[in-house]
PDB file of N, CA and C in Angstrom:
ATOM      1  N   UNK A   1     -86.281 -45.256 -20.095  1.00  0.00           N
ATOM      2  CA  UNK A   1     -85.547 -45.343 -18.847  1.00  0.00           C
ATOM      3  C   UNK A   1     -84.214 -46.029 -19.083  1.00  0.00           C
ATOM      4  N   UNK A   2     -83.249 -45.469 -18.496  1.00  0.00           N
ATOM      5  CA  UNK A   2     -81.751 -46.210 -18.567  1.00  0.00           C
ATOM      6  C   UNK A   2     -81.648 -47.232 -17.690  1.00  0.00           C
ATOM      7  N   UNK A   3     -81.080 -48.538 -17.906  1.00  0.00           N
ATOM      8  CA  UNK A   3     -80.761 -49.645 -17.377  1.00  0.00           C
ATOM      9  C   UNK A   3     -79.364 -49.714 -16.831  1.00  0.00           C
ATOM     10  N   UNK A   4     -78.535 -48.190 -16.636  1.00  0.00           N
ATOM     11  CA  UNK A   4     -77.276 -48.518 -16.048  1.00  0.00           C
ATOM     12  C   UNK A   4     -77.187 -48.074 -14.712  1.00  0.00           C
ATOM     13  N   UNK A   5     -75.967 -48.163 -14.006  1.00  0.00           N
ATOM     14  CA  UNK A   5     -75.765 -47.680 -12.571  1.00  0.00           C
ATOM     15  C   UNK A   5     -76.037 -46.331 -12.728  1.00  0.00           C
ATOM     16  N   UNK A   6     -76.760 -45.628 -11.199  1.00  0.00           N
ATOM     17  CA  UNK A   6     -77.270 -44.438 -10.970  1.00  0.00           C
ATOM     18  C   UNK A   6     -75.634 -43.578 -11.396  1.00  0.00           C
ATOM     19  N   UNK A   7     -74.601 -43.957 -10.892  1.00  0.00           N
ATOM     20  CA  UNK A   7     -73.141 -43.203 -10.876  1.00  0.00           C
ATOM     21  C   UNK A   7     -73.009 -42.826 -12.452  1.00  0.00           C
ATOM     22  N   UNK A   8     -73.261 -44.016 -13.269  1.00  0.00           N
ATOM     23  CA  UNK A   8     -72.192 -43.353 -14.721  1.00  0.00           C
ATOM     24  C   UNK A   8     -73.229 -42.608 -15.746  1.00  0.00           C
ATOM     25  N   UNK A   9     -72.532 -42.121 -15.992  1.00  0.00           N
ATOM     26  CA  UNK A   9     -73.158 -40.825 -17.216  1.00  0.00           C
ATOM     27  C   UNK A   9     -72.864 -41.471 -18.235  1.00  0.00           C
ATOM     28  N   UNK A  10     -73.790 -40.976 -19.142  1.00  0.00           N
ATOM     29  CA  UNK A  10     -74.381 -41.473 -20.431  1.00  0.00           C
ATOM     30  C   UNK A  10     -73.041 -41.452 -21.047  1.00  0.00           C
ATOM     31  N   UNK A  11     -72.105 -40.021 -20.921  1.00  0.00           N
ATOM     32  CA  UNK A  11     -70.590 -40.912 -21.687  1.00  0.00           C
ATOM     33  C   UNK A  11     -70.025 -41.758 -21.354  1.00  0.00           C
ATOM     34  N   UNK A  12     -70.356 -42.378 -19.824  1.00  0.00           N
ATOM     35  CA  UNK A  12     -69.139 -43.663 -19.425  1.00  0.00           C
ATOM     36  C   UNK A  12     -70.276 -44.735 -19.962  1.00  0.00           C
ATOM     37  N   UNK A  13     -71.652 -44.886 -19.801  1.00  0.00           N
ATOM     38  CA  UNK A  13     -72.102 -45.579 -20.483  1.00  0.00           C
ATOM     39  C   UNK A  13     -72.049 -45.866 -22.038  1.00  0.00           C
ATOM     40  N   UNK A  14     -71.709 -44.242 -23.156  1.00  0.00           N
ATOM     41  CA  UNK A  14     -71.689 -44.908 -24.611  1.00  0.00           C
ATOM     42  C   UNK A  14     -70.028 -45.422 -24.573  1.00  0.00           C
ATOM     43  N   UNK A  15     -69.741 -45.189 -23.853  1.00  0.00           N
ATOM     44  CA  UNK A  15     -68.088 -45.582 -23.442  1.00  0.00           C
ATOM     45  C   UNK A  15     -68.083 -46.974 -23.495  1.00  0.00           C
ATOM     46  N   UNK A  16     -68.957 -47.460 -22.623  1.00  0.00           N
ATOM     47  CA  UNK A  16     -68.731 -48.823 -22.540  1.00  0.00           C
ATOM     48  C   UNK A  16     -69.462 -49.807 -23.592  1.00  0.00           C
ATOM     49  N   UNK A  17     -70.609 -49.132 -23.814  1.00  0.00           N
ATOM     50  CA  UNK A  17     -71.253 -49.896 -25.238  1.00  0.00           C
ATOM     51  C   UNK A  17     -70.820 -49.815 -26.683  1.00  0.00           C
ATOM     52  N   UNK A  18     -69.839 -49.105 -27.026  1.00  0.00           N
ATOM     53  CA  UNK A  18     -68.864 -49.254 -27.980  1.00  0.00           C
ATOM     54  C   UNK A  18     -67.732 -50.134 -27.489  1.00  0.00           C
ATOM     55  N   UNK A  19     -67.271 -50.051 -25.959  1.00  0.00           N
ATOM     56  CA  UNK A  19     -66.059 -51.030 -25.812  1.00  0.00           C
ATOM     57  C   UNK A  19     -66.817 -52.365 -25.710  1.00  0.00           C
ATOM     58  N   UNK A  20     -67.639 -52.782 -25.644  1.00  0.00           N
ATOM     59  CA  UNK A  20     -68.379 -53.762 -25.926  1.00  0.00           C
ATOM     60  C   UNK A  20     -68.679 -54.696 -27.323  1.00  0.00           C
ATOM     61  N   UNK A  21     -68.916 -53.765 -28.160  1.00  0.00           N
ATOM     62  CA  UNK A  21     -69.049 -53.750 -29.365  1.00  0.00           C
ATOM     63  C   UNK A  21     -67.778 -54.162 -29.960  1.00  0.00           C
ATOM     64  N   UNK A  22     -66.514 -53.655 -29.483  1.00  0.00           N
ATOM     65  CA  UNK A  22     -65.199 -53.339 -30.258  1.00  0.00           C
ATOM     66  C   UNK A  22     -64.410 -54.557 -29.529  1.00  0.00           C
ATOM     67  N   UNK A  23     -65.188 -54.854 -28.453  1.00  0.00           N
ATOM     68  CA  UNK A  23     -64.307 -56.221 -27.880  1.00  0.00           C
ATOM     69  C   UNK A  23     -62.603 -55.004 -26.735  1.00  0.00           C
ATOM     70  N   UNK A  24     -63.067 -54.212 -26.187  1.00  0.00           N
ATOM     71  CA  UNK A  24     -62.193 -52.971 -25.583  1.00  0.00           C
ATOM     72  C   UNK A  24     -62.851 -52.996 -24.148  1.00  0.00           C
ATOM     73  N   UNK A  25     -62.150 -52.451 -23.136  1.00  0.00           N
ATOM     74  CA  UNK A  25     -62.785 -51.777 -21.988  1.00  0.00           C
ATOM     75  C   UNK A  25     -63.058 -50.401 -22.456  1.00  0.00           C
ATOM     76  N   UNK A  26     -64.248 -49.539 -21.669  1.00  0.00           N
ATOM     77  CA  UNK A  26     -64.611 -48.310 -21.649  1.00  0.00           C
ATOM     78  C   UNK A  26     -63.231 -47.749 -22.005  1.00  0.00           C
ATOM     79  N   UNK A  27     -62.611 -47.496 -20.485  1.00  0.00           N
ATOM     80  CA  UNK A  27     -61.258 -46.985 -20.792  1.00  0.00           C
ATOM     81  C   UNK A  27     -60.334 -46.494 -22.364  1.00  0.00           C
ATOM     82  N   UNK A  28     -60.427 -47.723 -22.464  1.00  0.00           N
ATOM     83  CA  UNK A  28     -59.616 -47.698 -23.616  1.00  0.00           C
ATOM     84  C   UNK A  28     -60.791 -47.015 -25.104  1.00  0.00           C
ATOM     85  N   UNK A  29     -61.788 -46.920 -25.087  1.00  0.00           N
ATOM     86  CA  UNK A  29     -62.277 -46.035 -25.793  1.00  0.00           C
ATOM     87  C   UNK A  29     -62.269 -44.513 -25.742  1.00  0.00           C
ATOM     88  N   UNK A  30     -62.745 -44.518 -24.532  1.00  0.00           N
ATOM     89  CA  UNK A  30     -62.399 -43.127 -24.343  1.00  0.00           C
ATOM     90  C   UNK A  30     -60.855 -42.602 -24.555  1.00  0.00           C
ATOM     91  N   UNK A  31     -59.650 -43.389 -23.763  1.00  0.00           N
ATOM     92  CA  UNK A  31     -58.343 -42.936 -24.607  1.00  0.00           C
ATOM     93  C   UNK A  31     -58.074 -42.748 -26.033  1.00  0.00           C
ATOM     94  N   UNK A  32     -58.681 -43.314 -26.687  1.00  0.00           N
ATOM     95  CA  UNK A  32     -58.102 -44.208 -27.793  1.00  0.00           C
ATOM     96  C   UNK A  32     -58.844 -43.743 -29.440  1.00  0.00           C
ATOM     97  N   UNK A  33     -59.868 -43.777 -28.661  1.00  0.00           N
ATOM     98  CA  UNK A  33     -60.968 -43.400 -30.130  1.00  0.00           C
ATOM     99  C   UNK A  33     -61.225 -42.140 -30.163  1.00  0.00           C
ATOM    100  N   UNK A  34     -60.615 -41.452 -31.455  1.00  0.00           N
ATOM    101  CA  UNK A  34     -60.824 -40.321 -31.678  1.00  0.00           C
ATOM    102  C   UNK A  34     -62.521 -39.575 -32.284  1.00  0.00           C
ATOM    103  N   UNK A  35     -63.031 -40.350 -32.619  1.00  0.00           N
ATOM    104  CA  UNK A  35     -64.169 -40.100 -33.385  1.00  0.00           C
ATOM    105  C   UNK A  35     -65.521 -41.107 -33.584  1.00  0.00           C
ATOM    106  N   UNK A  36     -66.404 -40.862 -33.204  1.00  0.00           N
ATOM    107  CA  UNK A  36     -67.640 -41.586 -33.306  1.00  0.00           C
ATOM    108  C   UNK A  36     -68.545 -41.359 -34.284  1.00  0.00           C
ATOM    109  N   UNK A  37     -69.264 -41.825 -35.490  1.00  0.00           N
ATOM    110  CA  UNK A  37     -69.954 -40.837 -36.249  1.00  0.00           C
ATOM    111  C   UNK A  37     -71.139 -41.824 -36.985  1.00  0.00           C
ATOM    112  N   UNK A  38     -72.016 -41.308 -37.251  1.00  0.00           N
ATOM    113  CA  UNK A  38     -73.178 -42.527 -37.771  1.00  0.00           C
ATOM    114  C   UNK A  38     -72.633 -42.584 -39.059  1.00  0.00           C
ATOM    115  N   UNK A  39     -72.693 -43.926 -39.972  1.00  0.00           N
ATOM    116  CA  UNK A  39     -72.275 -44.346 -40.812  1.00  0.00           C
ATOM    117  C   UNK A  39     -72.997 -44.082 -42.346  1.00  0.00           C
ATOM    118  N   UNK A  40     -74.358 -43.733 -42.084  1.00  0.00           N
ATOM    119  CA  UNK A  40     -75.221 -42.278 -43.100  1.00  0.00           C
ATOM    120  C   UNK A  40     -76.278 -43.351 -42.898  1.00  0.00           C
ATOM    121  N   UNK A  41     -76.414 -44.772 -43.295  1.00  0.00           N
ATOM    122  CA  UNK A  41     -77.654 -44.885 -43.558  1.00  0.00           C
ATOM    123  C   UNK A  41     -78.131 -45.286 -41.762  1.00  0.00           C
ATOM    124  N   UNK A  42     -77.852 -45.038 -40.679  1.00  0.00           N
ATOM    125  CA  UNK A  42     -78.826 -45.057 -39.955  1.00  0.00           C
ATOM    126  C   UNK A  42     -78.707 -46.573 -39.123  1.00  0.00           C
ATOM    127  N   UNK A  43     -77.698 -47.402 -39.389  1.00  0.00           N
ATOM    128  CA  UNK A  43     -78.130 -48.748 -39.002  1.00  0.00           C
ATOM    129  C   UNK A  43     -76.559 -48.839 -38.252  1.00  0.00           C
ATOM    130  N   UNK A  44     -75.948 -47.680 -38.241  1.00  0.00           N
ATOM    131  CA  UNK A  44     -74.686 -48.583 -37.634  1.00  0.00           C
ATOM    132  C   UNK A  44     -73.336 -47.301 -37.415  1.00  0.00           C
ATOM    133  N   UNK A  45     -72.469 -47.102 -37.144  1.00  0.00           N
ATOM    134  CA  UNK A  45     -71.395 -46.301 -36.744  1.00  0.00           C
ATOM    135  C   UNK A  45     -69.831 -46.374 -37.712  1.00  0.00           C
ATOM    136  N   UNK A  46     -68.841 -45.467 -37.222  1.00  0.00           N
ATOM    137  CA  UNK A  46     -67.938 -45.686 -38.316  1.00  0.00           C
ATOM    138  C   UNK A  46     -67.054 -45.271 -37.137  1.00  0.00           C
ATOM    139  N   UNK A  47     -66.421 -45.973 -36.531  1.00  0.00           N
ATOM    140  CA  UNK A  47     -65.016 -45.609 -35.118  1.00  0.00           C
ATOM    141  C   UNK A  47     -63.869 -45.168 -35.935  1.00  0.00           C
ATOM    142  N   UNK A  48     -63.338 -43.978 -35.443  1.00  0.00           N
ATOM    143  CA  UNK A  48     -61.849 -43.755 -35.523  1.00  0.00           C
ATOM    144  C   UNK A  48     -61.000 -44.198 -35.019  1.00  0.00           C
ATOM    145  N   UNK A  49     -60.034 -44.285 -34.948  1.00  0.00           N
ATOM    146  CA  UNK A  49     -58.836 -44.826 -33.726  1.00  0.00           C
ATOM    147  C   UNK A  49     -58.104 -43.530 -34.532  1.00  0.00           C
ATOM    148  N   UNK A  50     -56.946 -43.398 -32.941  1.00  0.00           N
ATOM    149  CA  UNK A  50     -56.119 -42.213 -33.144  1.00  0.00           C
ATOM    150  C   UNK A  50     -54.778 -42.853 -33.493  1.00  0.00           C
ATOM    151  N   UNK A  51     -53.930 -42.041 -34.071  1.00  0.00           N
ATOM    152  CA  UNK A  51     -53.027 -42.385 -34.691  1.00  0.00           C
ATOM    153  C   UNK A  51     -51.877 -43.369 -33.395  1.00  0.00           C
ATOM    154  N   UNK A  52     -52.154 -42.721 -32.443  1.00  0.00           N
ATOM    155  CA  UNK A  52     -51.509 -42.986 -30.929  1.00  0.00           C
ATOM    156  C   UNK A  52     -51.374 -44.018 -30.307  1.00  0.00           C
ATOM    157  N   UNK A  53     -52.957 -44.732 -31.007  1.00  0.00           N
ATOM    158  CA  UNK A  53     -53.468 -46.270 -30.454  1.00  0.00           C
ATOM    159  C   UNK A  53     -52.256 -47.423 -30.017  1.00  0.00           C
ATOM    160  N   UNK A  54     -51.914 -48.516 -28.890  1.00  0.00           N
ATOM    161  CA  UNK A  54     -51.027 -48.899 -28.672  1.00  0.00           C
ATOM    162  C   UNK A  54     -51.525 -50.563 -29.916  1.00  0.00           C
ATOM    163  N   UNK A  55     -50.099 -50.434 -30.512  1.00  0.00           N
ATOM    164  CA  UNK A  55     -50.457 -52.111 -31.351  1.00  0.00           C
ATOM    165  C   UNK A  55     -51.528 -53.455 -30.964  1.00  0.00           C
ATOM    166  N   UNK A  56     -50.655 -53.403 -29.264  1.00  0.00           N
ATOM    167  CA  UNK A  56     -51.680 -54.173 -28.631  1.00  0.00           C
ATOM    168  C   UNK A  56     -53.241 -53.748 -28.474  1.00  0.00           C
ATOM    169  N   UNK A  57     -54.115 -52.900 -28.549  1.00  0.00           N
ATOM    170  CA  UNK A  57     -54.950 -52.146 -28.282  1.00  0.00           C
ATOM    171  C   UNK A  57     -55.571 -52.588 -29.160  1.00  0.00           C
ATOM    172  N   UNK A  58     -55.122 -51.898 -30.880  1.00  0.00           N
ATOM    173  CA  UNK A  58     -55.422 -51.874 -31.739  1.00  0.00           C
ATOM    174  C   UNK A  58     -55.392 -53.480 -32.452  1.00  0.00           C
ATOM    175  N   UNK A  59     -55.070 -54.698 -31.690  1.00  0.00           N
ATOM    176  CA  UNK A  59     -54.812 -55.732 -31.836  1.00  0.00           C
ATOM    177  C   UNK A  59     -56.297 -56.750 -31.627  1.00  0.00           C
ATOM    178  N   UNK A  60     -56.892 -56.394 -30.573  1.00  0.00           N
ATOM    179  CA  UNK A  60     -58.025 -56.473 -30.013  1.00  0.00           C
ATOM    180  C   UNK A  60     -59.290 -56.571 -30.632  1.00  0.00           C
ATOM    181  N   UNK A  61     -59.156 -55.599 -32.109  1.00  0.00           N
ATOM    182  CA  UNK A  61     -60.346 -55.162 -32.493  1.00  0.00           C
ATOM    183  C   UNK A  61     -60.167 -55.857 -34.149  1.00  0.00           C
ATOM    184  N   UNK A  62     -60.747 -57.055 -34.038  1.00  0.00           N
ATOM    185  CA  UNK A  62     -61.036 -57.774 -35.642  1.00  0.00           C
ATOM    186  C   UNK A  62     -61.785 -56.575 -36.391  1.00  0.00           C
ATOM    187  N   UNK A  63     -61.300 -56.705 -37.451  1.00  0.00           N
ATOM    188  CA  UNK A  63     -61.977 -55.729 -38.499  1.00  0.00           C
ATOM    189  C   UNK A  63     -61.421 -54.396 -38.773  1.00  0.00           C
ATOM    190  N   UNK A  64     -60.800 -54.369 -37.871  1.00  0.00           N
ATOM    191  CA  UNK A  64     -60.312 -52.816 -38.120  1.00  0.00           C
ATOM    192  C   UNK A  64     -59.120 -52.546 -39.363  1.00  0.00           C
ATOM    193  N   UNK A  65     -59.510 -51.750 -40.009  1.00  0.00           N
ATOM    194  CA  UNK A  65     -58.846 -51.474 -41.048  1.00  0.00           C
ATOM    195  C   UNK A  65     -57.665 -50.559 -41.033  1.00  0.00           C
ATOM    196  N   UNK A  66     -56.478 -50.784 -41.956  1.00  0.00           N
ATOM    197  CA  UNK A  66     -55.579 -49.756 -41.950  1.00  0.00           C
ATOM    198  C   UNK A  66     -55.333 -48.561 -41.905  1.00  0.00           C
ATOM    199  N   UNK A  67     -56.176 -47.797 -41.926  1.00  0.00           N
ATOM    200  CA  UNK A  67     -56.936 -46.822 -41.665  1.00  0.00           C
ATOM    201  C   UNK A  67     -57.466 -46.389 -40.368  1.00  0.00           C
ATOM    202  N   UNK A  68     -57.217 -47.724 -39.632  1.00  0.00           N
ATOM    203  CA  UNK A  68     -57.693 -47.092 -38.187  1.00  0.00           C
ATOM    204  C   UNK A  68     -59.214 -47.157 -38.336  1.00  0.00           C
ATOM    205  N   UNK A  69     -60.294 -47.524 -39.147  1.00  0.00           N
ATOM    206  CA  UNK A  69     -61.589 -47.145 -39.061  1.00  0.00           C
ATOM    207  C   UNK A  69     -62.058 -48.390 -38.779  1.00  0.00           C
ATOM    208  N   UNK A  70     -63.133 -48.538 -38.532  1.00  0.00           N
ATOM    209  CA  UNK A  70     -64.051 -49.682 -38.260  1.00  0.00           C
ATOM    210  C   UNK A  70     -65.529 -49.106 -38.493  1.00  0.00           C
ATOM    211  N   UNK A  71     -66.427 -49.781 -39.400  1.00  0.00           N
ATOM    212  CA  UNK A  71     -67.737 -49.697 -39.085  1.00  0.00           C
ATOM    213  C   UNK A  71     -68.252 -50.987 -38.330  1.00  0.00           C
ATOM    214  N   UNK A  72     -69.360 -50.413 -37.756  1.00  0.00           N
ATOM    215  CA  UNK A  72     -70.050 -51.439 -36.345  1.00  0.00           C
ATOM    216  C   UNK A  72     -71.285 -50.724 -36.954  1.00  0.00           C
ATOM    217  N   UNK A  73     -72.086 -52.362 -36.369  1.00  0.00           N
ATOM    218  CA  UNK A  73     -73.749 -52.190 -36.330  1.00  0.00           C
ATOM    219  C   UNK A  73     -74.343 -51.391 -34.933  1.00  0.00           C
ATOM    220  N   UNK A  74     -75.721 -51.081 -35.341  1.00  0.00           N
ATOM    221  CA  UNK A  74     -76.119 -50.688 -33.892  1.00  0.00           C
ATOM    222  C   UNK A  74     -75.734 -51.146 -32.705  1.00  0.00           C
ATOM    223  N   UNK A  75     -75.655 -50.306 -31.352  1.00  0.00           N
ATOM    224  CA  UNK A  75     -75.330 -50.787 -30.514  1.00  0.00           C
ATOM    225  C   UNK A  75     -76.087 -50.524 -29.327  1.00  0.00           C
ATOM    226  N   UNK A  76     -77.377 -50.726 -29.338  1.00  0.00           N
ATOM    227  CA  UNK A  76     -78.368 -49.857 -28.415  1.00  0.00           C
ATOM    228  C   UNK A  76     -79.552 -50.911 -28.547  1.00  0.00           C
TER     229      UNK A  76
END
């Protein structure tokens, strides 16, 4: 059973549990992040950011590499 409001759909919800994760509002994931993808072994994710991302945005998120990538642990 889902624990979120009856209104948001499972994308505004993984929306917000990555902007959670990333230290971001929903919003700004969904603008911003080009790509979501499991990281192979199963325990964690690998975020894109788009080339577009605003400095400040991209300012937000410790860890993120020059590259724009970030891996994150589970988030569920």
């Amino acid at each position: 059973m889902n624990d979120y409001p009856m209104d948001e759909t499972d994308s505004d919800h993984r929306h917000r549990q990555f902007g959670q994760a990333l230290g971001l509002d929903a919003d700004e994931v969904e603008l911003w992040v080009s790509s979501i993808e499991e990281d192979g072994s199963g325990m964690g994710y690998v975020v894109h950011f788009s080339s577009e991302t605003p400095v400040d945005v991209l300012a937000k998120v410790p860890g993120l590499g020059a590259d724009l990538t970030i891996n994150i642990g589970p988030i569920d």
